[in-house]
Protein backbone atom coordinates (compact mmCIF):
# COMPACT_ATOMS: atom_id res chain seq x y z
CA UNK A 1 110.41 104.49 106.12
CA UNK A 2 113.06 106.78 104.76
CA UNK A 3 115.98 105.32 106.58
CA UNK A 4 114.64 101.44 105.00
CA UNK A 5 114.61 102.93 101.06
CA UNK A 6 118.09 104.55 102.20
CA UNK A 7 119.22 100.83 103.50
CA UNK A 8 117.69 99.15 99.97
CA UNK A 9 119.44 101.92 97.91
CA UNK A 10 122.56 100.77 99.85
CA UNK A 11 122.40 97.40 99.19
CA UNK A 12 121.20 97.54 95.63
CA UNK A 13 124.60 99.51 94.94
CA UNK A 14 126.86 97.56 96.66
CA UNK A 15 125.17 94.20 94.92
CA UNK A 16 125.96 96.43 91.26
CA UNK A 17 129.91 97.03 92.37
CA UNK A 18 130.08 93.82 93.53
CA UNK A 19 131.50 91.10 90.59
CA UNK A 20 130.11 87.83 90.24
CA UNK A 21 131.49 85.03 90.59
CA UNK A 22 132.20 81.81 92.66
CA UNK A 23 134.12 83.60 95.12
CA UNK A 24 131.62 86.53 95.61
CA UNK A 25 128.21 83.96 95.78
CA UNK A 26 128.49 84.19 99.65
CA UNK A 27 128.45 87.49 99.99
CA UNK A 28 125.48 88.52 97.36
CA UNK A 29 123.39 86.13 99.11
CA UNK A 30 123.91 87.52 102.44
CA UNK A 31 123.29 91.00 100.79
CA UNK A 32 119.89 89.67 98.46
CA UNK A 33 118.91 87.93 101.99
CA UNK A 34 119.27 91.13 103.64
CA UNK A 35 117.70 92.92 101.05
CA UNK A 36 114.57 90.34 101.26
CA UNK A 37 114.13 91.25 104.94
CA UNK A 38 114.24 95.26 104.11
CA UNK A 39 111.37 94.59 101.50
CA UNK A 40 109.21 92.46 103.85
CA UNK A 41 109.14 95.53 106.23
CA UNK A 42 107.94 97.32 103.46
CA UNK A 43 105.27 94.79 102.24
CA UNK A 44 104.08 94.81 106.34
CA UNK A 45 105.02 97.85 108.31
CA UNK A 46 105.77 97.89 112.17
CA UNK A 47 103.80 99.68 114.18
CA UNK A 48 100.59 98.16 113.43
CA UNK A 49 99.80 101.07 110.81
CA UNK A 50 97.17 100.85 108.07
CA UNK A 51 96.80 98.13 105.94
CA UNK A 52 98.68 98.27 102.52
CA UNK A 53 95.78 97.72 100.64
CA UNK A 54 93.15 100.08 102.93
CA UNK A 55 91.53 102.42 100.66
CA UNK A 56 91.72 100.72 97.78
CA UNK A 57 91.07 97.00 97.97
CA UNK A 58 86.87 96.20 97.46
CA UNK A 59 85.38 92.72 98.50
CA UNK A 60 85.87 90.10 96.94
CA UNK A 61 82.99 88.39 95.27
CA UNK A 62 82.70 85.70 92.38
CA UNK A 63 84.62 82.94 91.83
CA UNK A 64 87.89 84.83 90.67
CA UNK A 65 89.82 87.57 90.94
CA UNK A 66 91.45 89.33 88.28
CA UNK A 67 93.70 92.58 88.37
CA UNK A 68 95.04 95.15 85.72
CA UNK A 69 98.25 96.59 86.52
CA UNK A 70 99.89 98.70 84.14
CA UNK A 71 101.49 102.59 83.78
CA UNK A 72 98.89 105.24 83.97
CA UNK A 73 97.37 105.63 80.47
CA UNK A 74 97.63 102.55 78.70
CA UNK A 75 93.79 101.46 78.32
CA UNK A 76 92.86 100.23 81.53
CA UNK A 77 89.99 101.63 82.23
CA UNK A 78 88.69 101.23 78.63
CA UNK A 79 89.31 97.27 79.00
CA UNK A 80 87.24 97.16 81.84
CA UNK A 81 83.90 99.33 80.36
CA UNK A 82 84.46 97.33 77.39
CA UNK A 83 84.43 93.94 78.86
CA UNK A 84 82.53 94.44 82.00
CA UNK A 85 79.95 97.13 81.00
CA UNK A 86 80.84 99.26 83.97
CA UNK A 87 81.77 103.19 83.86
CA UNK A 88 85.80 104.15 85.20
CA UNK A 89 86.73 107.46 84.31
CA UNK A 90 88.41 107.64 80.81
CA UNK A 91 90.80 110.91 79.89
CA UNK A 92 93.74 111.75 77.81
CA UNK A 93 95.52 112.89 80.93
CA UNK A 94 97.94 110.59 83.21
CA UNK A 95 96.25 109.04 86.55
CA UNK A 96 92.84 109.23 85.63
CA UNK A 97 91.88 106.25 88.04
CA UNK A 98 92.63 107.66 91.78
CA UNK A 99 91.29 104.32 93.51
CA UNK A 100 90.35 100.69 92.60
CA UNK A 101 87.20 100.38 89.94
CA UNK A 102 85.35 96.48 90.33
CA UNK A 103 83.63 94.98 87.83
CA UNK A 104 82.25 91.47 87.21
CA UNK A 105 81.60 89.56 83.82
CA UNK A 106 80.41 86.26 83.39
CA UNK A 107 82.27 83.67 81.42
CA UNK A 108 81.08 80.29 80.68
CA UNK A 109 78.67 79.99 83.77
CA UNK A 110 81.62 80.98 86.38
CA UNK A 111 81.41 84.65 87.96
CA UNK A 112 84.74 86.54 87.57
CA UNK A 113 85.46 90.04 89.19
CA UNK A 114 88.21 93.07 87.47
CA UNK A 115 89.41 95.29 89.11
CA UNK A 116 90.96 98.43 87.37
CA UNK A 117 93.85 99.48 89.59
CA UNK A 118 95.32 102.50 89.51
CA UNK A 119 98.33 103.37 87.58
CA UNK A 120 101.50 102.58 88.74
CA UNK A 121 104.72 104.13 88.44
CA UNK A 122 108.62 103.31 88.61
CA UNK A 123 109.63 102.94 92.22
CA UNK A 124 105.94 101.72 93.07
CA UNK A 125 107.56 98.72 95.41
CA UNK A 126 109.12 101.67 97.54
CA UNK A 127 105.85 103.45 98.07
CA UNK A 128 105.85 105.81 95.51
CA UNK A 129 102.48 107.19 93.89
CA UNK A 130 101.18 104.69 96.65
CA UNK A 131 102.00 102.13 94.24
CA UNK A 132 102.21 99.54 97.90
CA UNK A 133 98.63 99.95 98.27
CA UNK A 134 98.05 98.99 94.41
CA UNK A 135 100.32 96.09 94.25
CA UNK A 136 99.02 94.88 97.89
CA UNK A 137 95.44 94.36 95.93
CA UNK A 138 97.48 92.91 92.83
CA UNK A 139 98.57 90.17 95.68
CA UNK A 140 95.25 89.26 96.16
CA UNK A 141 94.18 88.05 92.71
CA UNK A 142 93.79 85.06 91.33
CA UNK A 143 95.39 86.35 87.37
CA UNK A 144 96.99 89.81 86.69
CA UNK A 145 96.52 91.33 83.69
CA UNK A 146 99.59 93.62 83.12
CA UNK A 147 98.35 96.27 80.27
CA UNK A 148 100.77 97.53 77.91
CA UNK A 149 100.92 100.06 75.65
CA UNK A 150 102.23 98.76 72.22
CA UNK A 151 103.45 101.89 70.93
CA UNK A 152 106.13 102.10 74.06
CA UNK A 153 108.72 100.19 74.35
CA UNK A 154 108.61 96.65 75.53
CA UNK A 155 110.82 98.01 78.41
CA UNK A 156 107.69 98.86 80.62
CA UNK A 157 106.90 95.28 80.58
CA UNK A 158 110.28 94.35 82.52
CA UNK A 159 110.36 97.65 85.17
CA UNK A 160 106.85 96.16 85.64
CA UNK A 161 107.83 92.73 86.32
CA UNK A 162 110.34 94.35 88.82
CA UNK A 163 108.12 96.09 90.84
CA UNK A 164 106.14 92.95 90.96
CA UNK A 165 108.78 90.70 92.30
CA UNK A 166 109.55 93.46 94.44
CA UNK A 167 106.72 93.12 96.19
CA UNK A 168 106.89 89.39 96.33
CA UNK A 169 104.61 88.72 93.23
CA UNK A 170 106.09 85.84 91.32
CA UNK A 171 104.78 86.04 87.62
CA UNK A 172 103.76 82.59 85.71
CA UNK A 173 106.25 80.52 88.23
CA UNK A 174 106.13 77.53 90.43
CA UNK A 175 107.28 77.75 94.21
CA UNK A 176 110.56 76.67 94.21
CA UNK A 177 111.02 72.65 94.64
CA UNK A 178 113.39 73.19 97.77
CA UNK A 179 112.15 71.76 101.03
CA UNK A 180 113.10 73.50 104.20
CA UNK A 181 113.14 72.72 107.78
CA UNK A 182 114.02 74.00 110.97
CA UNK A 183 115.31 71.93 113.31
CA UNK A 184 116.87 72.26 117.26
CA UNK A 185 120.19 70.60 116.83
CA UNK A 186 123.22 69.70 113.94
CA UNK A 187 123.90 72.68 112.34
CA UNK A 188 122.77 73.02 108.57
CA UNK A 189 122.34 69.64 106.38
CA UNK A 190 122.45 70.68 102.64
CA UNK A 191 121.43 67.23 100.56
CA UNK A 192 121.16 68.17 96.55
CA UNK A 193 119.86 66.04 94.02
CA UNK A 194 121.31 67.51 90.97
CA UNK A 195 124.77 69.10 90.19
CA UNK A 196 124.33 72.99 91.77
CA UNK A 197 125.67 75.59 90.00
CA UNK A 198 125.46 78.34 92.16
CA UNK A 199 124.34 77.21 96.15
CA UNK A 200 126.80 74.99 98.17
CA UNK A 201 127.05 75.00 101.65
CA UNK A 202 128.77 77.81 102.65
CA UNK A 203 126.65 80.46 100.51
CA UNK A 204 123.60 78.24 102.02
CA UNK A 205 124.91 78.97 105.34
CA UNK A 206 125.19 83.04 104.64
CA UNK A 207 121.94 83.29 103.91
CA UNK A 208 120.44 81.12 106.82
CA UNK A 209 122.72 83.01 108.66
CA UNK A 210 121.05 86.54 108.31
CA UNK A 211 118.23 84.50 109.02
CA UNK A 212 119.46 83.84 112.58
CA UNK A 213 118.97 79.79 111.37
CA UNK A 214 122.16 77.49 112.35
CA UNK A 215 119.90 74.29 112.43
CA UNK A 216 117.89 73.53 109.21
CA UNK A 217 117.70 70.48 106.52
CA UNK A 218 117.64 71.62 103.13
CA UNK A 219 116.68 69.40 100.21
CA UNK A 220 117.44 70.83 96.44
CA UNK A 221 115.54 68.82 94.04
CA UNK A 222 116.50 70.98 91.21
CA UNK A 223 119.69 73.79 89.72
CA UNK A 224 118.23 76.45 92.39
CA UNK A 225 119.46 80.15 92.92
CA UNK A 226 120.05 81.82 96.07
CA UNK A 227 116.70 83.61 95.29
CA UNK A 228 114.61 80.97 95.42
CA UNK A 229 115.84 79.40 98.52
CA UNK A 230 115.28 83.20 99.79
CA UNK A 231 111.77 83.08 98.58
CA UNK A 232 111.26 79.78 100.36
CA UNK A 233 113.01 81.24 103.75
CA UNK A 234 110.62 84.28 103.60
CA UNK A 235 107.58 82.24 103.21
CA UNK A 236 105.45 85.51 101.87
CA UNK A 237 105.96 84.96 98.56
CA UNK A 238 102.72 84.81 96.11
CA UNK A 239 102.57 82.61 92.98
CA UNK A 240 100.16 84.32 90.30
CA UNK A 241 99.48 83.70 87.01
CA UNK A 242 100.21 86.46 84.55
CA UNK A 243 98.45 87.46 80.94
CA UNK A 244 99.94 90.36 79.11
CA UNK A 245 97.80 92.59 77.32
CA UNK A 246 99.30 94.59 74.01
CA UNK A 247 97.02 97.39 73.61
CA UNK A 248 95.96 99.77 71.03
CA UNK A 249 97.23 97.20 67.93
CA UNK A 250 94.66 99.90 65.91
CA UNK A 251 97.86 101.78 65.56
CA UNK A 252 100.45 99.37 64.46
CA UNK A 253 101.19 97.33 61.19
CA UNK A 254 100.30 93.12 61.01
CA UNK A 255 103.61 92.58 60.22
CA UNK A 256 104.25 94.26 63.65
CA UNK A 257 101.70 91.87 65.32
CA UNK A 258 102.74 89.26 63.95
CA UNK A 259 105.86 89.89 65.89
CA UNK A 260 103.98 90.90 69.13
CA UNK A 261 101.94 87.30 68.96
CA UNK A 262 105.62 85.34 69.78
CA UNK A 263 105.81 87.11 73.44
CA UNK A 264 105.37 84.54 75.74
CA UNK A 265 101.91 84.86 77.81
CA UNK A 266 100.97 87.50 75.69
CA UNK A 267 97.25 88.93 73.99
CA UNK A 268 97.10 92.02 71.50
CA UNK A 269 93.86 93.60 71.90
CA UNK A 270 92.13 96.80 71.32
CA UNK A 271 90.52 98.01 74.19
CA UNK A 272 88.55 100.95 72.26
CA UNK A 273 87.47 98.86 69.14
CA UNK A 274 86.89 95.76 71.47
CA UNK A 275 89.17 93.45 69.11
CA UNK A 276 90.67 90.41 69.89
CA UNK A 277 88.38 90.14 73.75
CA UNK A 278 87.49 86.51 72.56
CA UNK A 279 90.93 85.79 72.44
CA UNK A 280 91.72 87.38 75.75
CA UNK A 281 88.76 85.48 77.30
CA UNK A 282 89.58 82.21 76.25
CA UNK A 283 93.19 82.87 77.79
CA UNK A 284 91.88 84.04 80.69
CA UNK A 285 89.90 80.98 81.36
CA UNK A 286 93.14 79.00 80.35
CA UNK A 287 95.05 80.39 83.19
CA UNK A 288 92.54 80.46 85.61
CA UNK A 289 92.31 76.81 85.51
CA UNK A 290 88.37 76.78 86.80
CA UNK A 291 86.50 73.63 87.19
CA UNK A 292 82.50 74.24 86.61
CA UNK A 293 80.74 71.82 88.20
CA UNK A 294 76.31 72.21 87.59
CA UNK A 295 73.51 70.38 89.58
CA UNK A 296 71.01 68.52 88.70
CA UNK A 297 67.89 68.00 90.64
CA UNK A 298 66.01 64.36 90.50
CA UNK A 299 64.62 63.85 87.63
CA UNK A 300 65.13 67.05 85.95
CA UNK A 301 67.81 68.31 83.51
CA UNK A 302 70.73 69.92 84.60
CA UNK A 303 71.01 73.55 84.96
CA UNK A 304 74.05 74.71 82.82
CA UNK A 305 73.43 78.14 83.57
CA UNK A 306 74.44 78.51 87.51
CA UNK A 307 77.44 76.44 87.97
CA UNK A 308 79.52 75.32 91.01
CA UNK A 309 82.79 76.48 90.21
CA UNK A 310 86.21 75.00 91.98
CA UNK A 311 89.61 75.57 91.68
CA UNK A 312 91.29 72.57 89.28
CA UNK A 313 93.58 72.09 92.64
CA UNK A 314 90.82 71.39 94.46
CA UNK A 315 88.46 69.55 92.69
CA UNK A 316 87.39 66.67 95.23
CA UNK A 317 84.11 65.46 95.78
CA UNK A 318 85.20 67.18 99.68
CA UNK A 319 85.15 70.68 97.65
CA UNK A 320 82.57 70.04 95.79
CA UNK A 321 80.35 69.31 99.23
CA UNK A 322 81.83 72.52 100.83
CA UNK A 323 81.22 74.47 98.24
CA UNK A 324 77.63 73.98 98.49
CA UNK A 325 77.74 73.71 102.59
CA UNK A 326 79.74 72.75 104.91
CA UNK A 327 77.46 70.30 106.85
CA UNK A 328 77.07 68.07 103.92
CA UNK A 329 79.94 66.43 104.28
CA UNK A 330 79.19 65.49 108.00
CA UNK A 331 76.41 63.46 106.04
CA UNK A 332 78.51 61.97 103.69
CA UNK A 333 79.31 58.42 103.50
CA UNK A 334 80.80 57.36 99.73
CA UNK A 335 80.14 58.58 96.22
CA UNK A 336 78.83 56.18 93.07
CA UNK A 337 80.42 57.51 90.35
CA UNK A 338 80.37 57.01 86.92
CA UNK A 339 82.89 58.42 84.22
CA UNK A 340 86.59 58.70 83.21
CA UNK A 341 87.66 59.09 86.97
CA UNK A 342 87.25 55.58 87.95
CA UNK A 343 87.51 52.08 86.24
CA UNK A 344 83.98 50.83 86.86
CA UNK A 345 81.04 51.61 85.97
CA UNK A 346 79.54 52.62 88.82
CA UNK A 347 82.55 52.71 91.21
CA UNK A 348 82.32 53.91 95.20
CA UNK A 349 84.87 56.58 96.15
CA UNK A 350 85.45 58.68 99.22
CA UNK A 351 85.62 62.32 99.86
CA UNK A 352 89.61 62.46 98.46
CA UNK A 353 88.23 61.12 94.99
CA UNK A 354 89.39 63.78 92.41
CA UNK A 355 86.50 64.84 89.96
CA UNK A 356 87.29 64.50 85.78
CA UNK A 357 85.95 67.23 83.49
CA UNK A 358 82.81 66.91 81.81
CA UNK A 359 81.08 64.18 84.15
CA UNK A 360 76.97 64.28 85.12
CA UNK A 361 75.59 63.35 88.07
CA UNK A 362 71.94 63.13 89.18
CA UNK A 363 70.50 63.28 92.76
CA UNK A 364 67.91 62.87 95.11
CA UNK A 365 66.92 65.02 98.52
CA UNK A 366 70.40 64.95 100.19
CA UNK A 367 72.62 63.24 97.19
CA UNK A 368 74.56 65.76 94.85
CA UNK A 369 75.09 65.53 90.78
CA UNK A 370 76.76 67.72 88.92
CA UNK A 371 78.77 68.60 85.30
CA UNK A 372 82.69 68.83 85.52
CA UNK A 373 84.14 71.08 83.04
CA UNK A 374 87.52 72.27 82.82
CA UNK A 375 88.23 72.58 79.11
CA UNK A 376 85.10 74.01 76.80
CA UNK A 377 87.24 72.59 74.28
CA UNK A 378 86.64 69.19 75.27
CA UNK A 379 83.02 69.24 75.00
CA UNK A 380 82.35 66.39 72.21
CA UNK A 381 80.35 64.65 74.84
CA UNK A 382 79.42 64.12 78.18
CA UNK A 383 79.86 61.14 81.05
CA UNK A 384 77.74 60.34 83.42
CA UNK A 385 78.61 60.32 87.32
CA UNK A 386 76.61 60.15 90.05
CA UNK A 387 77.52 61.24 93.92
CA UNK A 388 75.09 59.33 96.78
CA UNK A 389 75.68 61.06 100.17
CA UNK A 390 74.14 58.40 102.58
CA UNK A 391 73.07 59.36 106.12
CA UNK A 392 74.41 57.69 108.41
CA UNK A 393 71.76 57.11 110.25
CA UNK A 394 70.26 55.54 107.06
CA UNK A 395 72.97 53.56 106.55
């Protein structure tokens, strides 16, 4: 492992001498691709070692994952008592929290599980204070709450950010709109469709070419960087929503918070006095994007209090089926639906039909109904939609 940190260090210097400019792009490609490939041994080992994450990843439960990462000492374990009524060793000394600490609250009918992480330090992508192990459970989180300490500088937030990215976390960002192929024969095709300012076909061709690729079509849809057509070569790379947490805002002036409240993706709380946690949640259920989707037996109300929840991605009436089992949709012939997802009033869909917020549906023995919600906010009143699954050998 020594002689791969020795190989990054390398690189990472020779990248720093190294000017930039049109004439240099080539070569810092070829050295960021190279220094992709030294990380990804990192991220996975050979030798068919432990897992990064052994020791200190928990199962996952709920309908959500959420992480805190964050230096040692900056209120972690305090946020999670606070909000999830469940005891992690609190001290005034550094590393207090030696492994991961779960927790699980429940937010507007959907099931969400914490975890307070250990404290990481400087260097963490490189394995020190097994800070691999703690980011390797950060990658598998659906929101990372990165807890800050607002009497330290802001500069924590960005070394961080760095170890994130080093460990092929991308923060609040889209996969790059680049589309990649392999191919047998004809070399490298490089189509753009806007002006590039920094990739053209040669520095395309350095990186590929650490990449052992010589046959490849390559569509830019947008200004990319070598970087992201890097991240889309590696194919590891994990695309996470991000909340920042300001804490301890006990200690500092409103005049200074006022200030704080501009940082992008940002929430100044106090963990200890428990201020500002209905702000936090409310953001939390912004980024998580959850749809909550509640049955309804025949003739009965629905229950609001044990919700289906799905992913706003995936928010089919498909989902919705496997969600609940698998089999169903075996059984499943067309939906009637009623609501602001179709034109008519009732309308037959399939299984690809995408469900709209707020929507009702009643049932009967094998038919499904249910209560979209993706935005509480929304809530001025509710539309009725009904799913019929058919058997077919009813039909």
């Amino acid at each position: 492992m020594s002689t791969v940190l020795e190989k990054i260090a390398q690189i990472e210097a020779e990248m720093a001498r190294t000017q930039k400019n049109k004439a240099t792009a080539g070569h810092l490609g070829l050295l960021k691709a190279r220094l992709a490939k030294l990380r990804r041994e990192l991220i996975t080992p050979k030798g068919g070692g432990a897992a990064a994450g052994e020791g200190f990843d928990v199962a996952k439960t709920g309908d959500a994952r959420i992480g805190f990462v964050g230096f040692p000492s900056v209120g972690k374990s305090t946020l999670l008592s606070n909000l999830a009524g469940v005891y992690s060793e609190v001290a005034a000394y550094e590393f207090t929290t030696l492994t991961t600490v779960p927790g699980c609250i429940k937010y507007k009918g959907a099931k969400i599980q914490l975890l307070d992480l250990p404290g990481i330090i400087e260097g963490a992508k490189d394995g020190k204070g097994r800070g691999r192990q703690v980011i390797a459970v950060a990658r598998t989180c659906s929101l990372i709450f990165i807890v800050l300490d607002v009497l330290k500088p802001l500069v924590h937030k960005k070394i961080i950010e760095r170890e994130l990215e080093g460990f092929g976390l991308r923060l609040n960002k889209q996969p790059p709109n680049i589309v990649f192929r392999r191919k047998d024969k004809g070399g490298i095709n490089l189509q753009t469709m806007v002006q590039q300012s920094e990739l053209d076909l040669d520095t395309v061709k350095s990186i590929l070419s650490e990449y052992r690729i010589h046959n490849a079509d390559i569509t830019l849809r947008y200004d990319a960087t070598s970087d992201d057509l890097i991240d889309v070569v590696e194919g590891n790379r994990i695309y996470v929503p991000c909340i920042y947490l300001l804490n301890k805002i006990d200690q500092i002036s409103i005049e200074e918070l006022d200030i704080i409240y501009k940082i992008p993706h940002c929430v100044p709380i106090s963990a200890h006095h428990k201020w500002n946690f209905d702000d936090l949640l409310e953001k939390m259920w912004e980024y998580l994007k959850l749809v909550r989707i509640y049955t309804k037996p025949k003739g009965q109300l629905p229950d609001y209090n044990s919700p289906v929840v799905l992913s706003s991605d995936h928010k089919t009436v498909e989902d919705f089926c496997n969600k609940l089992h698998r089999t169903i949709i075996k059984e499943f012939k067309y939906a009637l639906t009623w609501g602001s997802s179709v034109k008519h009033q009732p309308q037959k869909v399939g299984k690809d039909h995408e469900l709209n917020d707020e929507d009702l549906r009643p049932v009967t023995e094998i038919n499904l109904s249910v209560v979209c919600t993706v935005n509480p906010k929304l809530q001025l009143f509710s539309k009725l939609i009904q799913i019929t699954a058919i058997n077919q050998n009813e039909s």
